[in-house]
N, C-alpha and C. Protein backbone atom coordinates (compact mmCIF):
# COMPACT_ATOMS: atom_id res chain seq x y z
N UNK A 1 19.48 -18.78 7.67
CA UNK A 1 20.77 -19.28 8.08
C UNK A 1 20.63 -20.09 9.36
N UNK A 2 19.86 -19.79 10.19
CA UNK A 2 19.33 -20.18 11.61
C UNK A 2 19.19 -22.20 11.27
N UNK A 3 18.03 -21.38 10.13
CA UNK A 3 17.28 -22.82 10.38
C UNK A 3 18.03 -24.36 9.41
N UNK A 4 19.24 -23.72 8.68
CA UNK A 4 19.96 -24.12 7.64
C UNK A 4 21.52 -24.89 8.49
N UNK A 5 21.21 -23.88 9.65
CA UNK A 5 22.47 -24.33 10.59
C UNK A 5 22.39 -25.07 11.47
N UNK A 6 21.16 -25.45 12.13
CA UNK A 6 20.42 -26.16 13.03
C UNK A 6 19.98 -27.67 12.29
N UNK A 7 19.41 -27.47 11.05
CA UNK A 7 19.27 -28.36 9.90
C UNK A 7 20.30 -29.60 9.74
N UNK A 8 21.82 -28.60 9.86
CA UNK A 8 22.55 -29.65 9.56
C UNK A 8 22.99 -30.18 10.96
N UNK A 9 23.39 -29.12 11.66
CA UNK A 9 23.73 -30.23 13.35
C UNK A 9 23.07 -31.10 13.23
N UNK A 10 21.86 -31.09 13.58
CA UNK A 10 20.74 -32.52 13.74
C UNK A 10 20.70 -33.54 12.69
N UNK A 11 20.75 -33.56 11.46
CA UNK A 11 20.85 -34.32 10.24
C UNK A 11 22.54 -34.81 10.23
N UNK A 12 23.56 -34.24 10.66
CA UNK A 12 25.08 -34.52 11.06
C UNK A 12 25.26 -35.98 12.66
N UNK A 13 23.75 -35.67 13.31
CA UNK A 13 23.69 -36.54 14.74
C UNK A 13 24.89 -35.81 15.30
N UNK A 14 24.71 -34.75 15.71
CA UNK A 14 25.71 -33.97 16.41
C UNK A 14 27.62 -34.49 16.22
N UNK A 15 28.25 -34.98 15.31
CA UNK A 15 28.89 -35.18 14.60
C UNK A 15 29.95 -33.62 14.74
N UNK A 16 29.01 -32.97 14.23
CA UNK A 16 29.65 -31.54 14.14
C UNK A 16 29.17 -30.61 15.15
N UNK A 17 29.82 -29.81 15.51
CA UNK A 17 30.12 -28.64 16.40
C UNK A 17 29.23 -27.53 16.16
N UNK A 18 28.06 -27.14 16.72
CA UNK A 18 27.12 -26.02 16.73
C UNK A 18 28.02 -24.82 15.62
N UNK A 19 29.41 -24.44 16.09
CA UNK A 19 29.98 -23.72 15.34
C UNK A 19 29.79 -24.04 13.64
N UNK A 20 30.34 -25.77 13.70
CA UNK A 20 30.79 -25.93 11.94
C UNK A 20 29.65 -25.81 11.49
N UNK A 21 28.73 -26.11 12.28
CA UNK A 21 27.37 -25.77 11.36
C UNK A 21 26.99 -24.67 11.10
N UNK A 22 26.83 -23.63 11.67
CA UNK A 22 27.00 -22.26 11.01
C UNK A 22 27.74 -21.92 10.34
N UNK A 23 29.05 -22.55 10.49
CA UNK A 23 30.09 -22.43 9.77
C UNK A 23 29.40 -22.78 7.61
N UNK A 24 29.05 -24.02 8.06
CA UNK A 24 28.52 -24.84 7.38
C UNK A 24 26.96 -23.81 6.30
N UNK A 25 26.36 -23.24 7.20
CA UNK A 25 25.47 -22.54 6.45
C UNK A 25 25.97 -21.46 5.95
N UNK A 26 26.42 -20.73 6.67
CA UNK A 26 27.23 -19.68 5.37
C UNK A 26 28.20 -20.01 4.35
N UNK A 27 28.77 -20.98 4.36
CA UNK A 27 29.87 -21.25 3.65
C UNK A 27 28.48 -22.02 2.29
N UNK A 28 27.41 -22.31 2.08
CA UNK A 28 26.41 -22.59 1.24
C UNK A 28 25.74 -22.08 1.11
N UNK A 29 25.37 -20.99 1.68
CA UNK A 29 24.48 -19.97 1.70
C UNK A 29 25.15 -18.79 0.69
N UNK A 30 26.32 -18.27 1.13
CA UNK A 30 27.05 -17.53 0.14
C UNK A 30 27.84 -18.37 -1.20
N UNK A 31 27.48 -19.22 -1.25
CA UNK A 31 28.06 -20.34 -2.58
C UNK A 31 29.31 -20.09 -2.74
N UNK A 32 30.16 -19.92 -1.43
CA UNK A 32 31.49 -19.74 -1.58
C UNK A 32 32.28 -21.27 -2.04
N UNK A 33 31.50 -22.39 -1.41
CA UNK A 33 32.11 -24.05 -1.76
C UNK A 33 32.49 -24.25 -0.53
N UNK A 34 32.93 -25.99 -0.65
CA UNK A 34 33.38 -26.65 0.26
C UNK A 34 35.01 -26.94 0.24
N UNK A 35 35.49 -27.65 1.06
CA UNK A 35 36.64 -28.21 0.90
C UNK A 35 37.03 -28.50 2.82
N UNK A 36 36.43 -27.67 3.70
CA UNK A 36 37.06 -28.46 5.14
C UNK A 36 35.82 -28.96 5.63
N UNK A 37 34.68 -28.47 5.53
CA UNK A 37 33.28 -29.26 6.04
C UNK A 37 32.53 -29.79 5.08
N UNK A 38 31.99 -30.71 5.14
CA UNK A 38 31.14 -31.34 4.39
C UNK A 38 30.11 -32.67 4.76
N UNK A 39 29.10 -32.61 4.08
CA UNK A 39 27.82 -33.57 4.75
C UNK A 39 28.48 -34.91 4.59
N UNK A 40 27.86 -35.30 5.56
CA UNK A 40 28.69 -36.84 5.24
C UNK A 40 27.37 -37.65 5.48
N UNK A 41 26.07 -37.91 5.99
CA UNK A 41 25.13 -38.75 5.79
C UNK A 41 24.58 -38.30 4.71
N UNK A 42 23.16 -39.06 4.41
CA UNK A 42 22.59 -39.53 3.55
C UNK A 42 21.71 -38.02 3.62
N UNK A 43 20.96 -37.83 4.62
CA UNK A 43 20.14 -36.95 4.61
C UNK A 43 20.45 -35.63 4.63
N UNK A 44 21.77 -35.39 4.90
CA UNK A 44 23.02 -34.00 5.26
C UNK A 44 22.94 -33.93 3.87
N UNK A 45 23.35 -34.45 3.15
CA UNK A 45 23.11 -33.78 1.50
C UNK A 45 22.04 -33.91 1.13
N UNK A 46 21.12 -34.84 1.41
CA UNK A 46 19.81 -34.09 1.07
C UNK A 46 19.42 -32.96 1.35
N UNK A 47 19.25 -32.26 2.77
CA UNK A 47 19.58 -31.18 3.04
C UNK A 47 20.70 -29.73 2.78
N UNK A 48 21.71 -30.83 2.25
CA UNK A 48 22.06 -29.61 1.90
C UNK A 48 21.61 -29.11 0.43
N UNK A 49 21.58 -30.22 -0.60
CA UNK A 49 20.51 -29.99 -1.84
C UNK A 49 19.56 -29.23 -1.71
N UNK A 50 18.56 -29.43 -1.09
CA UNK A 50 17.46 -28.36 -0.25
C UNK A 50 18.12 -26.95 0.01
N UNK A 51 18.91 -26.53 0.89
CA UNK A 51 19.34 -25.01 0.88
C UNK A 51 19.92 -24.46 0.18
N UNK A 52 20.88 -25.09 -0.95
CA UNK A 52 21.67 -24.76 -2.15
C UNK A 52 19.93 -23.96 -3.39
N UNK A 53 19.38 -25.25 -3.07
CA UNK A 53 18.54 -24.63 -4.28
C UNK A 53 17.73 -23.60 -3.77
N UNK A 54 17.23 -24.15 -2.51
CA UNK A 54 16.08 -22.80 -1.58
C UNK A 54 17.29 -21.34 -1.86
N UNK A 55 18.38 -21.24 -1.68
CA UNK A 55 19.22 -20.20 -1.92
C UNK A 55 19.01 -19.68 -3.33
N UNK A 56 19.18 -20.58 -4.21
CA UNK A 56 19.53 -20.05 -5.46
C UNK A 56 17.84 -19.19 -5.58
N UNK A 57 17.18 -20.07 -5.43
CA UNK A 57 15.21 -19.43 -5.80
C UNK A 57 15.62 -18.21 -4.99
N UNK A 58 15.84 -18.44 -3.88
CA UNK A 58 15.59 -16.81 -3.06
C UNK A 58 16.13 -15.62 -3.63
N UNK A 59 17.11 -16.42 -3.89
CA UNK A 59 18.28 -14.66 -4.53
C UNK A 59 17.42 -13.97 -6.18
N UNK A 60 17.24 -15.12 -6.64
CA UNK A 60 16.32 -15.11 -7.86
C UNK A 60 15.42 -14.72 -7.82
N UNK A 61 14.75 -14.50 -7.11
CA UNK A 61 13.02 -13.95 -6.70
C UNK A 61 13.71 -12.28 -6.20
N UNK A 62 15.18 -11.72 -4.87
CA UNK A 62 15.11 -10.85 -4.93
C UNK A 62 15.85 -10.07 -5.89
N UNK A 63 16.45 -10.33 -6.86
CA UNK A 63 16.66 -9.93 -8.20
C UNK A 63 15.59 -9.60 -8.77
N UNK A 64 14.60 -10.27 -9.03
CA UNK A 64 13.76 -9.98 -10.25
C UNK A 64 12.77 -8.86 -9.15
N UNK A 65 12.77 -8.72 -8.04
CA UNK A 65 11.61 -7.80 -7.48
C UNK A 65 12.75 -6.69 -7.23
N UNK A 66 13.60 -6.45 -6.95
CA UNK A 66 14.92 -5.23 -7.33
C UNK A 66 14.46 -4.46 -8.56
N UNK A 67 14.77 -5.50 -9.56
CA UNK A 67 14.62 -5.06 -10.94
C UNK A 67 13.06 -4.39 -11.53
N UNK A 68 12.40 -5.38 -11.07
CA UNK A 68 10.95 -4.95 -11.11
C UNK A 68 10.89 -3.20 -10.68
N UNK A 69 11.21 -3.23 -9.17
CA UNK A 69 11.40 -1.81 -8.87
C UNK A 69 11.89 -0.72 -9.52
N UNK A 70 13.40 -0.58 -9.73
CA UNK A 70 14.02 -0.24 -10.71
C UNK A 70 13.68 0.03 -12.28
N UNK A 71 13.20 -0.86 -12.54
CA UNK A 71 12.35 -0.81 -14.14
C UNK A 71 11.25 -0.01 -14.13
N UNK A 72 10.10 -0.05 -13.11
CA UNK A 72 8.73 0.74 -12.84
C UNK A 72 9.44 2.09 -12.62
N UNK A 73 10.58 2.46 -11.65
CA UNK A 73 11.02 3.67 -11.75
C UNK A 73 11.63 4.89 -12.95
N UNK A 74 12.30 3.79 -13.51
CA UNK A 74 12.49 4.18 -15.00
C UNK A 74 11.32 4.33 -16.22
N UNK A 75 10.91 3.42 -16.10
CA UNK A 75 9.46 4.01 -16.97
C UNK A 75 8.91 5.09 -16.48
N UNK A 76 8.48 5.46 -14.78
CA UNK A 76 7.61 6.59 -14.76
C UNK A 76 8.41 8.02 -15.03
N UNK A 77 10.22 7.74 -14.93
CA UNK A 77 10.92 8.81 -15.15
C UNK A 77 11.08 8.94 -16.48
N UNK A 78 10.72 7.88 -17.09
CA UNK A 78 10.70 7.99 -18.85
C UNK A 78 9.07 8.82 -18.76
N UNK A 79 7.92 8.84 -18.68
CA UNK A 79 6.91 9.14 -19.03
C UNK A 79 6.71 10.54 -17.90
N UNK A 80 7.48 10.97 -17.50
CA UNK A 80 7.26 12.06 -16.18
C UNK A 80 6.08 12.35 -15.11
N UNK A 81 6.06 10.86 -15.10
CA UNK A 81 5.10 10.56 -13.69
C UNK A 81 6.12 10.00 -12.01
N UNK A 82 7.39 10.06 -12.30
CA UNK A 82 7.90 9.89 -10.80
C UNK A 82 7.69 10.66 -9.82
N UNK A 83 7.10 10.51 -8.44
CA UNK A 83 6.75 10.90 -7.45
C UNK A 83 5.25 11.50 -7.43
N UNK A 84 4.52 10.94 -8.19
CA UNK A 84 3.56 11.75 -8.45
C UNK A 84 2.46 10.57 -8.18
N UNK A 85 1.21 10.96 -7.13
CA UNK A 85 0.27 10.36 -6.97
C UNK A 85 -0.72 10.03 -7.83
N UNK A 86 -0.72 8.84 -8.77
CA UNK A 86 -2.01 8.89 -9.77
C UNK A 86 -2.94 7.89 -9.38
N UNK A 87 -3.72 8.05 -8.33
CA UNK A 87 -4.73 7.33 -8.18
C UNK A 87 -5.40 8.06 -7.46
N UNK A 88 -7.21 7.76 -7.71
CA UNK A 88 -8.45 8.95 -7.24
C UNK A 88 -8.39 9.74 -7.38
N UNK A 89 -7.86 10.14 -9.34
CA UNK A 89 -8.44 11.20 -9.86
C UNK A 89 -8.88 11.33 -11.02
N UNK A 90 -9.27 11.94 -11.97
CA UNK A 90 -10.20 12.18 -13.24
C UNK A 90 -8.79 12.99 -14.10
N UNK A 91 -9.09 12.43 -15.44
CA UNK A 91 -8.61 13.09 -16.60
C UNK A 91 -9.54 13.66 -17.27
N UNK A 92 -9.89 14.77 -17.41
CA UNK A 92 -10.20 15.47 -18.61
C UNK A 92 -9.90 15.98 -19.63
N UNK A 93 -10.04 15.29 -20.86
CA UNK A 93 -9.47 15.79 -22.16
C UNK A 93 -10.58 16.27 -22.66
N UNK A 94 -9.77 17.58 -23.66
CA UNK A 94 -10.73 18.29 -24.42
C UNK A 94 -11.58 19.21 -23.07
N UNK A 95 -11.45 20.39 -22.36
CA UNK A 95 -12.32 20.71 -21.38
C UNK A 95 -13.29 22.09 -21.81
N UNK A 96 -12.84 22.15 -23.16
CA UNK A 96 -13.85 23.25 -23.55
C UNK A 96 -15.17 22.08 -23.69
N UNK A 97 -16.11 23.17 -23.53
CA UNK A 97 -17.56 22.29 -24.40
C UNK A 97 -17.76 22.07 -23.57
N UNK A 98 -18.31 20.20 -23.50
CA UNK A 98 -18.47 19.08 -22.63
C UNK A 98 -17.70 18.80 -21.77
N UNK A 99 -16.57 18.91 -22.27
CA UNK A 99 -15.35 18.46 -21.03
C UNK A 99 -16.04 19.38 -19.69
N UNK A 100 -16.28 20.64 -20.07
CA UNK A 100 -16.10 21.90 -18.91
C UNK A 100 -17.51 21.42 -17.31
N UNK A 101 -18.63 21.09 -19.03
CA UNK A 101 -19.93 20.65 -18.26
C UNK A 101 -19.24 19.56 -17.63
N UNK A 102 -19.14 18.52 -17.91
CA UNK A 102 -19.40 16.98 -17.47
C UNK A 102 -18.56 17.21 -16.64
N UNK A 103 -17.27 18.44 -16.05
CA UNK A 103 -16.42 18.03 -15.03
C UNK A 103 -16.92 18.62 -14.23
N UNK A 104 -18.15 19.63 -14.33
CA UNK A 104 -18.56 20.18 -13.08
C UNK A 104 -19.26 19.12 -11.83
N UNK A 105 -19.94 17.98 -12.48
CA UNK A 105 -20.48 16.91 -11.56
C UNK A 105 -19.30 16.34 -10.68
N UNK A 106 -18.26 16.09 -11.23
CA UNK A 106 -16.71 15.89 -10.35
C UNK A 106 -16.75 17.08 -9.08
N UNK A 107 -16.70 18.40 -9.01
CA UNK A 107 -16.49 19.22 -8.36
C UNK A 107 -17.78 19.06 -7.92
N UNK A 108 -18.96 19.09 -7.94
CA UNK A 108 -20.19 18.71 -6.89
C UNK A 108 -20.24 17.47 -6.09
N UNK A 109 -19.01 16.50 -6.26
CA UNK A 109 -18.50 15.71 -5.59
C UNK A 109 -17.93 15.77 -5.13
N UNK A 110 -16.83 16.87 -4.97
CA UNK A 110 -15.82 16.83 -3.92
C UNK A 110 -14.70 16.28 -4.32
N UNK A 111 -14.40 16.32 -6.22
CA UNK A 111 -13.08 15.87 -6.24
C UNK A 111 -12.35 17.47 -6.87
N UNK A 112 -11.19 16.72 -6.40
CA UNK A 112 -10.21 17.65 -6.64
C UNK A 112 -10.13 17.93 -8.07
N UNK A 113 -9.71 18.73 -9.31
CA UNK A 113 -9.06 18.46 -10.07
C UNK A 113 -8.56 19.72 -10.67
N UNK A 114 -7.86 19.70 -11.64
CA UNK A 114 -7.32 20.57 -13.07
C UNK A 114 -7.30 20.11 -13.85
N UNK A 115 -7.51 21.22 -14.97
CA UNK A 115 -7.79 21.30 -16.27
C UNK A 115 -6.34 21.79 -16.60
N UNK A 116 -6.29 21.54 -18.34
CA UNK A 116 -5.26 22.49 -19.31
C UNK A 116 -6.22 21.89 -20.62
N UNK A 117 -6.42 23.58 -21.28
CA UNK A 117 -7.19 23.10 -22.39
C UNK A 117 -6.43 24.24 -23.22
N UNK A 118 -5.53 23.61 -24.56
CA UNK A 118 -4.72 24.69 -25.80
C UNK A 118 -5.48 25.74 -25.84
N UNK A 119 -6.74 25.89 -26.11
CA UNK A 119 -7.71 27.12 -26.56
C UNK A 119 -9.00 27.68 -25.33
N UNK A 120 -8.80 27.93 -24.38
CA UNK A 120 -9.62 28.61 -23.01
C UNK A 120 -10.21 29.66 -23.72
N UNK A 121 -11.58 28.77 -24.24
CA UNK A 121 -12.37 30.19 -24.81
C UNK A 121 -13.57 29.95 -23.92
């Protein structure tokens, strides 16, 4: 908004009032419209073209990383992994047999783990 408001004073040739120009960036920034301020040189709507669209990309980028969030949360609460740390550790399936051997080299390493095996014979 800073640099959107400053943008237009200077591109306006001080024309407008430090105020209307802030005035000026929020009133395009929130895509509320015009009707009492408006660019009147050549380069003032170029600029303002420039923050209309830099606005629209921005909001668009934090939508889709919202959602992104939101969506990853729902999947891990669909699959019952929310809040749960899954990285730097071992799955073992099947831990009778082989499973039991091959996870003992894990524990002579120093990792953490658990087992669940249907039949603990």
């Amino acid at each position: 908004m800073i640099v959107a408001s400053f943008g237009f004073y200077l591109l306006e040739d001080g024309a407008v009032s430090p105020l209307n120009s802030i005035y000026w960036a929020i009133v395009t920034l929130s895509t509320v419209g015009y009707g009492d301020v408006i660019p009147t040189t050549f380069w003032a709507k170029v600029f303002t073209i420039a923050v209309i669209a830099g606005d629209v990309f921005l909001v668009a980028y934090l939508v889709s990383v919202v959602i992104g969030v939101v969506g990853e949360e729902a999947q891990q609460r669909q699959l019952g992994t929310f809040g749960t740390d899954l990285r730097d550790h071992v799955v073992v399936i099947g831990y009778a047999g082989v499973g039991r051997r091959r996870s003992g080299s894990f524990v002579a390493q120093g990792d953490e783990g658990r087992g669940t095996d249907p039949d603990p014979r």
